[in-house]
C-alpha atoms as a PDB file:
ATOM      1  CA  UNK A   1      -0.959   2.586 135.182  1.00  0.00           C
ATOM      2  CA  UNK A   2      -0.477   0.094 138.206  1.00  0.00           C
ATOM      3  CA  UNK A   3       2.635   2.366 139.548  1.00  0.00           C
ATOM      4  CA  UNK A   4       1.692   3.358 142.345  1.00  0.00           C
ATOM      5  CA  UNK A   5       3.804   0.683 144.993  1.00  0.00           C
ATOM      6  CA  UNK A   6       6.939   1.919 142.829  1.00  0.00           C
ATOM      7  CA  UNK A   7       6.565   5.725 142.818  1.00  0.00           C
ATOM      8  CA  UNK A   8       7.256   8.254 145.786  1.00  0.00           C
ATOM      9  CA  UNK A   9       6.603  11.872 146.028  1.00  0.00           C
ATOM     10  CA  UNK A  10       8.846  13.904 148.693  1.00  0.00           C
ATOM     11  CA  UNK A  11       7.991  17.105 148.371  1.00  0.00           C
ATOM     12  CA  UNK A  12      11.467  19.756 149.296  1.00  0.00           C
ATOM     13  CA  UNK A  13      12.410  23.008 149.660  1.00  0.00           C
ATOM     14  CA  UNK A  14      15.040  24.065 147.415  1.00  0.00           C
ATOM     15  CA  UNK A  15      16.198  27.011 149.463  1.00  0.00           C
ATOM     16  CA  UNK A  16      16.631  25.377 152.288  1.00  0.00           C
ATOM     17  CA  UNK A  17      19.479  23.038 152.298  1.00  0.00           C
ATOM     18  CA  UNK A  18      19.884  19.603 150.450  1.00  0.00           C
ATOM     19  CA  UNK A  19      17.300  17.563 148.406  1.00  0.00           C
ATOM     20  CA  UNK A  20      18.401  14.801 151.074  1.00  0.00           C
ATOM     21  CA  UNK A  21      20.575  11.897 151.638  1.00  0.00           C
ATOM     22  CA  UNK A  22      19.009   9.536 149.411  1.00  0.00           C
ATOM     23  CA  UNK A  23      19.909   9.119 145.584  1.00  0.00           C
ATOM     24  CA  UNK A  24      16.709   9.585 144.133  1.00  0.00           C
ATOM     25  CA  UNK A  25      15.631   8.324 140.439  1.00  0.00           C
ATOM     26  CA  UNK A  26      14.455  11.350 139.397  1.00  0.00           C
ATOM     27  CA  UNK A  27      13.986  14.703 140.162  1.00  0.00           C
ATOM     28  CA  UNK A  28      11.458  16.983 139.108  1.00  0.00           C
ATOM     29  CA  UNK A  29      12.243  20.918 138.905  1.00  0.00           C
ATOM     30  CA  UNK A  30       8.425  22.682 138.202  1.00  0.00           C
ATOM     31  CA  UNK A  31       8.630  26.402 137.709  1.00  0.00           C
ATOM     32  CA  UNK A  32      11.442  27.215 139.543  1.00  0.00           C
ATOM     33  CA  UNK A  33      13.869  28.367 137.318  1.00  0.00           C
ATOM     34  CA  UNK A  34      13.192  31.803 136.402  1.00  0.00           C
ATOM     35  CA  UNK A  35      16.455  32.771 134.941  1.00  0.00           C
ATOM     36  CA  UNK A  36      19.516  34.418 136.201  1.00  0.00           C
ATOM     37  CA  UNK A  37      17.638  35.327 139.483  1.00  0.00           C
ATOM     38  CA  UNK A  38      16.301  32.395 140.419  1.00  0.00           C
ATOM     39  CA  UNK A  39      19.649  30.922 142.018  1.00  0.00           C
ATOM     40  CA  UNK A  40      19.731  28.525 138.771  1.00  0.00           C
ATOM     41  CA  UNK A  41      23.288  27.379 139.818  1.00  0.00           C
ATOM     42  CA  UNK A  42      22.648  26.449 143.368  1.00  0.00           C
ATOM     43  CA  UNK A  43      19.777  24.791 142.272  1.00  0.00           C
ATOM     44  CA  UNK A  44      20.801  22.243 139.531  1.00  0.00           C
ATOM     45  CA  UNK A  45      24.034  21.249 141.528  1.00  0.00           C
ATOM     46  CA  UNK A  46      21.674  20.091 144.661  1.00  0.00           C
ATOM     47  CA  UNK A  47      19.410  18.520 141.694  1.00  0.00           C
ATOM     48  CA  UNK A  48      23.210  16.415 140.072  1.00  0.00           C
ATOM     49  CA  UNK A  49      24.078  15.605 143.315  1.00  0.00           C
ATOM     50  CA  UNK A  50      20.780  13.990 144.958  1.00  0.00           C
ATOM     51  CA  UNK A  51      20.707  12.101 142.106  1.00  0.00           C
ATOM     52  CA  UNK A  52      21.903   8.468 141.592  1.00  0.00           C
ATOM     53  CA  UNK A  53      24.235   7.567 138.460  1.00  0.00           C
ATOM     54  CA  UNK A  54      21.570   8.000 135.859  1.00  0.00           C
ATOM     55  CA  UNK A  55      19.228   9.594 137.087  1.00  0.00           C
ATOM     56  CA  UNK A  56      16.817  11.964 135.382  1.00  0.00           C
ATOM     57  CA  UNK A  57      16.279  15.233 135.859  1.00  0.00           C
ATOM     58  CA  UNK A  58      13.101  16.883 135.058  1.00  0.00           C
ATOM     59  CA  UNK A  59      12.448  20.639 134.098  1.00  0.00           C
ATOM     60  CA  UNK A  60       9.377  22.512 133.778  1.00  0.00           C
ATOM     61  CA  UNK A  61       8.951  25.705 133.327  1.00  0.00           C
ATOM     62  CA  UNK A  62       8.908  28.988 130.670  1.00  0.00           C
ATOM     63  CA  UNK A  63      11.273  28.720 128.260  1.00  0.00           C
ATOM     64  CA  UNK A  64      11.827  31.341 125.481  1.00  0.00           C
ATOM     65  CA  UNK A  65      13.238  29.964 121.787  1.00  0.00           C
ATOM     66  CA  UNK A  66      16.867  31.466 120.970  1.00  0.00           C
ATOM     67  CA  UNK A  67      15.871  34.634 119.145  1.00  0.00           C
ATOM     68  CA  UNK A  68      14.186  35.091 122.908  1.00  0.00           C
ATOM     69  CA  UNK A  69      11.209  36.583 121.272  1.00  0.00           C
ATOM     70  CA  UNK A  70       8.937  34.139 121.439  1.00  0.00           C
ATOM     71  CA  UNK A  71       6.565  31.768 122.412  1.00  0.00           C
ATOM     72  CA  UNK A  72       4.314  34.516 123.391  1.00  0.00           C
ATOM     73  CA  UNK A  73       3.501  33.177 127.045  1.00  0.00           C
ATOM     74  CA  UNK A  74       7.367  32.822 128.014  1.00  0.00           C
ATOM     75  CA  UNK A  75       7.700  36.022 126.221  1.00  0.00           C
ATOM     76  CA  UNK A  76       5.430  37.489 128.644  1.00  0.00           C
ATOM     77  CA  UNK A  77       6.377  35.964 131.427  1.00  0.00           C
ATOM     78  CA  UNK A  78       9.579  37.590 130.718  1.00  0.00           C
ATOM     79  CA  UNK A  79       8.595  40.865 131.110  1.00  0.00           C
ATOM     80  CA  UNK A  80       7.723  40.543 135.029  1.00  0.00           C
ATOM     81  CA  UNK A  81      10.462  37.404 135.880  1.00  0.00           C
ATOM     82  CA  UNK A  82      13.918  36.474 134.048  1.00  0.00           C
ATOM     83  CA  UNK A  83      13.028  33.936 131.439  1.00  0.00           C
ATOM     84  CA  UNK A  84      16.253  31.218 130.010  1.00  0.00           C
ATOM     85  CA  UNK A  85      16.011  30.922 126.283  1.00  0.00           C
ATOM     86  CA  UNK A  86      16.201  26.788 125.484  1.00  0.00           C
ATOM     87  CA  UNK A  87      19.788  27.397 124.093  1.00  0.00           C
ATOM     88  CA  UNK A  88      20.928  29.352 127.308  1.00  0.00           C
ATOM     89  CA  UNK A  89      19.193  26.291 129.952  1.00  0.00           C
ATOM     90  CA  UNK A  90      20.373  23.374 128.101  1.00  0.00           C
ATOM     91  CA  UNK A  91      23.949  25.110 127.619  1.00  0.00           C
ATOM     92  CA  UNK A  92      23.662  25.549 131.550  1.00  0.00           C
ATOM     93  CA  UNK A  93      22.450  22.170 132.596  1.00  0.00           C
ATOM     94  CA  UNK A  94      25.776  20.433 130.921  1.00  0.00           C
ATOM     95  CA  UNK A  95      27.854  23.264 132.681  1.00  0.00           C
ATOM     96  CA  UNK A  96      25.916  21.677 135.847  1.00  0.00           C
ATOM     97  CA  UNK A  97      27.040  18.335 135.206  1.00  0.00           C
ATOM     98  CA  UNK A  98      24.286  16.722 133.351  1.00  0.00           C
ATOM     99  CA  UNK A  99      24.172  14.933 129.872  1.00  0.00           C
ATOM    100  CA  UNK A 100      22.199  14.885 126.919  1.00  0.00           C
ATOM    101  CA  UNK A 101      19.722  18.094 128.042  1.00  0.00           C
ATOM    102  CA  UNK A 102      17.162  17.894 125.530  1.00  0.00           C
ATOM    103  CA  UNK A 103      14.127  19.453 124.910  1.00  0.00           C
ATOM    104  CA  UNK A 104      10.984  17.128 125.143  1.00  0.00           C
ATOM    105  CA  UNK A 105       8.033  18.623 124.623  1.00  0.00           C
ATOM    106  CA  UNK A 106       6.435  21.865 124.130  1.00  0.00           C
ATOM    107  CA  UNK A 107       3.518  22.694 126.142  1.00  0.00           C
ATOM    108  CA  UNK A 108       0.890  25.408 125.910  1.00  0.00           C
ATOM    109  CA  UNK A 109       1.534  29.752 127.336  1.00  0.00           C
ATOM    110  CA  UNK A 110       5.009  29.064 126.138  1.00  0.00           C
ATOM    111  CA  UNK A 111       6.258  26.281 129.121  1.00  0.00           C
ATOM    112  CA  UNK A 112       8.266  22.884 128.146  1.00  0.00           C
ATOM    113  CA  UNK A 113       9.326  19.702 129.440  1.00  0.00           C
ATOM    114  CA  UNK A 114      13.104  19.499 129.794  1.00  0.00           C
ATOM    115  CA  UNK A 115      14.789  16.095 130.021  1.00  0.00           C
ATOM    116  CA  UNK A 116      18.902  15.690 131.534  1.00  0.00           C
ATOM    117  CA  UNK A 117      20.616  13.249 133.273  1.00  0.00           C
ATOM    118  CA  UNK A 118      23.364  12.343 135.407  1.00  0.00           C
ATOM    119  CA  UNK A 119      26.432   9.756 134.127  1.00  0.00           C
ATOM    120  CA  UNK A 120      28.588  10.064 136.867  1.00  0.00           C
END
């Protein structure tokens, strides 16, 4: 798509310390957020605050629906690792700071793309 002067990857290590100094664009959270073990809190608060005033935040991972039965691959998943339902992770991501979590696609084995961002 001709993007490739105006995108950069840095790679980071959520457990250990900040995302960086910078105010980054975007921020991309892939498979990381295994529910209540997963230091989910920690997490998203280093993902609000390396982010500039609108920046997006970007989630993938397992997600179960609200009756937390179901799709069957998150359901799965759930059985070995802690799996947030969408209600529980978007309810979370606003108590984290961010606006207008939304769901944005649903991918296959029960993962989906989650879209937030930050106002402030």
């Amino acid at each position: 798509y001709g993007l490739e002067n105006r995108i950069r990857l840095r790679p980071a290590d959520w457990r250990a310390g900040e995302f960086g100094v910078a105010k980054y664009d975007a921020v991309l959270l892939s498979q990381v957020l295994h529910g209540k073990t997963s230091d989910w809190q920690d997490l998203l608060n280093k993902a609000f605050r390396s982010l500039q005033p609108n920046g997006q935040l970007l989630i993938h991972d397992f997600l179960l629906n609200s009756e937390r039965n179901g799709p069957l691959g998150a359901a799965l998943f759930n059985l070995m690792v802690d799996v947030f339902s969408e209600h529980e992770l978007l309810a979370l991501l606003k108590l984290a700071g961010f606006a207008e979590p939304s769901i944005r696609a649903r991918l296959s084995m029960g993962t989906a793309i989650v879209h937030a961002r930050k106002v402030k």
